[in-house]
Protein backbone atom coordinates (compact mmCIF):
# COMPACT_ATOMS: atom_id res chain seq x y z
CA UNK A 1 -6.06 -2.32 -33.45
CA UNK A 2 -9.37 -0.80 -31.69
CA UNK A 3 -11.91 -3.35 -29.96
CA UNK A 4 -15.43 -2.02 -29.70
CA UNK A 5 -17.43 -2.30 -26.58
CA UNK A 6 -21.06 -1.86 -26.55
CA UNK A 7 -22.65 -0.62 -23.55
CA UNK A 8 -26.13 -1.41 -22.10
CA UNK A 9 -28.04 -0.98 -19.63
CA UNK A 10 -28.78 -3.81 -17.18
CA UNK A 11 -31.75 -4.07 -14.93
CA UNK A 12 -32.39 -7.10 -12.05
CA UNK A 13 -33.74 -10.23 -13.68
CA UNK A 14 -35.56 -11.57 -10.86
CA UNK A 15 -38.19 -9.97 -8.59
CA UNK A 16 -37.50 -12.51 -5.83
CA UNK A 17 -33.65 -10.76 -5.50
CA UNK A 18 -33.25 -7.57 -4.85
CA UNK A 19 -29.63 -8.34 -4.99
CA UNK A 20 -28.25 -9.64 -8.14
CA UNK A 21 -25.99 -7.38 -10.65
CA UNK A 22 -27.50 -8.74 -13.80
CA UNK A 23 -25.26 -10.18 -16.46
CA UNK A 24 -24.41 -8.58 -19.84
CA UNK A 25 -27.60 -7.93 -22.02
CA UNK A 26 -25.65 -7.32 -24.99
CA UNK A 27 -27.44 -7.85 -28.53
CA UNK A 28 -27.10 -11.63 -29.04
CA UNK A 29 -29.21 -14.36 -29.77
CA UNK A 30 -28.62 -15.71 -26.42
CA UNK A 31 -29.72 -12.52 -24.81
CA UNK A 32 -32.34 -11.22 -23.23
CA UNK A 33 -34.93 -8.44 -24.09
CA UNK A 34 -35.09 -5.08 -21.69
CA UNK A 35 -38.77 -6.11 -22.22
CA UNK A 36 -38.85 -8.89 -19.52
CA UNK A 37 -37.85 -6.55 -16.65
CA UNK A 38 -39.70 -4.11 -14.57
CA UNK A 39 -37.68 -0.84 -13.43
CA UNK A 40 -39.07 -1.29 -10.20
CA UNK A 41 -36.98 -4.57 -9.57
CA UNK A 42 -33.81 -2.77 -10.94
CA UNK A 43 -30.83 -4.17 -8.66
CA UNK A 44 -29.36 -2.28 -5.83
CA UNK A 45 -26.43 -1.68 -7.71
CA UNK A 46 -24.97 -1.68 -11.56
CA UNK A 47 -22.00 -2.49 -12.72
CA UNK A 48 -19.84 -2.54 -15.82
CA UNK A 49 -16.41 -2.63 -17.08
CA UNK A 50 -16.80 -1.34 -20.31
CA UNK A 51 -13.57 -0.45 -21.49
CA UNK A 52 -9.60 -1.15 -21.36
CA UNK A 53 -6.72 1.03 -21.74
CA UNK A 54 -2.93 0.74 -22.14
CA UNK A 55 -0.50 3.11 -20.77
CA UNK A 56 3.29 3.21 -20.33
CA UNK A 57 5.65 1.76 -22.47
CA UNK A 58 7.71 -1.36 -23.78
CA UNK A 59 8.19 -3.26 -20.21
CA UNK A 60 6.79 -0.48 -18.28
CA UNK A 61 3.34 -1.07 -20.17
CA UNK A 62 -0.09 -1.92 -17.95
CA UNK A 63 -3.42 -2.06 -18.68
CA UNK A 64 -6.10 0.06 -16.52
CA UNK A 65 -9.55 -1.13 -16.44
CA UNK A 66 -12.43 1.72 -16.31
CA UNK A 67 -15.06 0.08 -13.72
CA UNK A 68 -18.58 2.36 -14.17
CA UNK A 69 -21.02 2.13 -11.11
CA UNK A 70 -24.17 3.04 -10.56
CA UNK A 71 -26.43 3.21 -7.54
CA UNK A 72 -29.77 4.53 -7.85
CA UNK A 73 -29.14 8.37 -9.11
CA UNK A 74 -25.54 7.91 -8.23
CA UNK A 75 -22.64 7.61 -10.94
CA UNK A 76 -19.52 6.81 -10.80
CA UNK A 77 -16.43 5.75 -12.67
CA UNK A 78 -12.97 4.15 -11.26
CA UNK A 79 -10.11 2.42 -12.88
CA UNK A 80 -8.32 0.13 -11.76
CA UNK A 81 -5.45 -2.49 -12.86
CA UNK A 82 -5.45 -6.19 -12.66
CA UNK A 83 -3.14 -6.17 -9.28
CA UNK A 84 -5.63 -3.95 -7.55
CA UNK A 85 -8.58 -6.13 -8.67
CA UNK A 86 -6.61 -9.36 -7.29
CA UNK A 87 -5.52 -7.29 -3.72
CA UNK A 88 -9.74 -6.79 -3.44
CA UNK A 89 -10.02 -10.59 -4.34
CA UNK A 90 -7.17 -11.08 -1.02
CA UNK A 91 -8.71 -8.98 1.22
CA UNK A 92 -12.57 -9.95 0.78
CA UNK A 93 -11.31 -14.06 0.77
CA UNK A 94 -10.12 -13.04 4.45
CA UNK A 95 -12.97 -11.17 5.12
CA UNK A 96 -15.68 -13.30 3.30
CA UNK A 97 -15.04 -16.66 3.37
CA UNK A 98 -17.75 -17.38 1.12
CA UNK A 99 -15.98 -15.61 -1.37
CA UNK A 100 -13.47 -17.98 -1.88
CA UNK A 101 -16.35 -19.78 -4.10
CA UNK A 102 -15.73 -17.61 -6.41
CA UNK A 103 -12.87 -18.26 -8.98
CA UNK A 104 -10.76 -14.83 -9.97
CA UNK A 105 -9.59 -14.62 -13.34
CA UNK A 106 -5.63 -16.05 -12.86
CA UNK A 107 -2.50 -13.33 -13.99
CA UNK A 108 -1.16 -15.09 -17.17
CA UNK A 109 2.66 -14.42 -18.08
CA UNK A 110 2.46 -15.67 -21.74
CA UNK A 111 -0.11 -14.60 -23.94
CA UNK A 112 -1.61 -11.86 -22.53
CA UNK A 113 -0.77 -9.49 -25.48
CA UNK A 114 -2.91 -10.90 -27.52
CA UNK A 115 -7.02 -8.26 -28.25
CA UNK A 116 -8.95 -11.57 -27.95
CA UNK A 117 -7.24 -12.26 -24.06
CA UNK A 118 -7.92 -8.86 -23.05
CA UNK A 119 -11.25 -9.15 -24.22
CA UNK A 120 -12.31 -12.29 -22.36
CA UNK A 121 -10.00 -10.87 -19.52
CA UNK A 122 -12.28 -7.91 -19.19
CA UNK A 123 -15.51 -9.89 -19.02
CA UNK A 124 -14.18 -12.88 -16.81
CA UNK A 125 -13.36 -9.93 -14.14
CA UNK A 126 -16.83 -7.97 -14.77
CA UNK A 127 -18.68 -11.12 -14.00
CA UNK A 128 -16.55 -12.03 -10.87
CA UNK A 129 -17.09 -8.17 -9.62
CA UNK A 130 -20.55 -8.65 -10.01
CA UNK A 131 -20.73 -12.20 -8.68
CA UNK A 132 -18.86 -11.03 -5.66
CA UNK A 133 -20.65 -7.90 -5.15
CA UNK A 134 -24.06 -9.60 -5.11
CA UNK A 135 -22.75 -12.13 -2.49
CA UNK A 136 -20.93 -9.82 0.04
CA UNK A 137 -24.25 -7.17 -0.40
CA UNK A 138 -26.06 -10.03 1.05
CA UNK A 139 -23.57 -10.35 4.26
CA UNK A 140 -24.05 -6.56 5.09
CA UNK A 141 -27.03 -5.23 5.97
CA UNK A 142 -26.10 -1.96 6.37
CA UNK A 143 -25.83 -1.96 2.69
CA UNK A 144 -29.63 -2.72 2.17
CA UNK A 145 -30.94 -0.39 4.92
CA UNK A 146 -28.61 2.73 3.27
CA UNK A 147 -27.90 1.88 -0.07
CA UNK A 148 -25.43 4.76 -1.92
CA UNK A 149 -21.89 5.39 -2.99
CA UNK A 150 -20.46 6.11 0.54
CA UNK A 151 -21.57 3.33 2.05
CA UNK A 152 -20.21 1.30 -0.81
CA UNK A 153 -17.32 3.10 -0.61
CA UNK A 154 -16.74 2.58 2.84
CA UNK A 155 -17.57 -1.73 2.72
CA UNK A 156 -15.07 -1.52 -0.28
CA UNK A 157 -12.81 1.12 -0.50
CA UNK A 158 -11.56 -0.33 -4.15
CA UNK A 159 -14.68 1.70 -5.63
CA UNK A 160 -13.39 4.87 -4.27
CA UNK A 161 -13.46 7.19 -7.34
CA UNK A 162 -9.36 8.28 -7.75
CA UNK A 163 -8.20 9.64 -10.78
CA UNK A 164 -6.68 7.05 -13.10
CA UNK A 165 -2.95 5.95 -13.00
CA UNK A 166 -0.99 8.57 -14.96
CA UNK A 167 -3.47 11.27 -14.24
CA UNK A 168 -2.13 14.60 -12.52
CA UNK A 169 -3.95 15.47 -9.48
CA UNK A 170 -4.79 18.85 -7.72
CA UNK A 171 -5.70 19.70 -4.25
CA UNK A 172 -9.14 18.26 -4.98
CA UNK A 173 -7.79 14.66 -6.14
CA UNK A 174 -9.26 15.20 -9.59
CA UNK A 175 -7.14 15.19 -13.01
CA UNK A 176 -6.17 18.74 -14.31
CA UNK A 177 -7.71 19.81 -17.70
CA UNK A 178 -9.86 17.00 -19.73
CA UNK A 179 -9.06 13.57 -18.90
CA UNK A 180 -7.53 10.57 -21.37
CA UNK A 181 -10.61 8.20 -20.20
CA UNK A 182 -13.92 8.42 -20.51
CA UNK A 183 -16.76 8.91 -18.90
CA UNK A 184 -20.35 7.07 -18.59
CA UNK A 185 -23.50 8.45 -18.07
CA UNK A 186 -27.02 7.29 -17.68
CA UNK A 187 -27.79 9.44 -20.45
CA UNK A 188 -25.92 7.19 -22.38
CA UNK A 189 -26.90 3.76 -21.60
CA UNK A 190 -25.81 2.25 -25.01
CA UNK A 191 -22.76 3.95 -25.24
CA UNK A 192 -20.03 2.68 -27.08
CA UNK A 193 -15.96 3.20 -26.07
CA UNK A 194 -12.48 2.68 -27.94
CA UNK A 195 -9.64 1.31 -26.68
CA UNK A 196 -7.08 4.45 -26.86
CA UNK A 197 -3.99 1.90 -27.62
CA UNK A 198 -3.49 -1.48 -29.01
CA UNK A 199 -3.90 -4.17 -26.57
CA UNK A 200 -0.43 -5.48 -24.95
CA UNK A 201 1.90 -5.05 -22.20
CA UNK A 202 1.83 -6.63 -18.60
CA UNK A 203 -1.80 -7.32 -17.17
């Protein structure tokens, strides 16, 4: 079974906030044309998760989520699976309270083997990323006054750009020969990604 994600690219809906991570702009009746938006109120930072992929086996099996960000001429992929995205949920709740407004998508036992589950799953934590990003942005000014990867790295060390689980890594920390993921560009702003393996295992 392959599920088909269409990428696009988002831009900041609202002049008066500088801050949001606009919502997905897919091709639906309830969406909204690039045409509304001015590139000069693009939003500090995009982000998607575009893709998920199985790996391991049987019992061992766990799905890794790529997570594609972009900040101003700065690109970047990570991936990351559903335990990590719940630790960054822990650690921002004790570090932003206001984050605990927020509802993270809940680990589900039974169930979670099924395309359609993945699917939503992937969205439900794209939105809360984004949701959360916009809000602790706000909190940190030293984000506004310097925005760029290593200061986004360094308020959230969860986008720090590691190779994926399973991937060999040199001296350099980067995977050996051609990766199993892909990559995003902005070249490629409707880009469109496979899932590699049929959607089951642990999340």
């Amino acid at each position: 079974m392959q599920t088909v994600v269409t990428m696009m690219r988002f831009l900041s809906p609202c002049p008066r906030s500088r801050w949001q991570v606009p919502g997905d702009l897919s091709q639906t009746s309830e969406d909204q044309s690039l045409s509304d938006f001015e590139i000069s109120n693009r939003a500090l930072i995009n982000v998607w998760i575009p893709s998920v992929f199985l790996r391991g086996k049987a019992t061992n099996a766990f799905h890794v989520y790529q997570v594609y960000i972009r900040i101003k001429d700065d690109e970047w992929n990570v991936y990351r699976r559903y335990t990590e995205f719940r630790g960054l949920h822990h650690k921002l709740q004790s570090k932003y309270p206001q984050v605990r407004a927020y509802n993270f998508p809940p680990k589900k036992a039974i169930g979670n083997k099924d395309a359609k589950f993945v699917e939503e799953r992937r969205k439900q934590l794209q939105d809360y990323l984004r949701n959360v990003m916009n809000k602790v942005i706000q909190m940190v000014p030293e984000f506004a006054a310097s925005p760029k990867k290593e200061t986004l790295v360094q308020l959230m060390p969860f986008f720090v750009d590691i190779a994926p689980p399973g991937e060999p890594l040199n001296k350099n920390s980067r995977p050996k020969g051609p990766s199993r993921f892909p990559k995003l560009s902005r070249g490629h702003p409707r880009e469109t990604t496979r899932n590699m393996e049929p959607q089951s295992g642990d999340l």
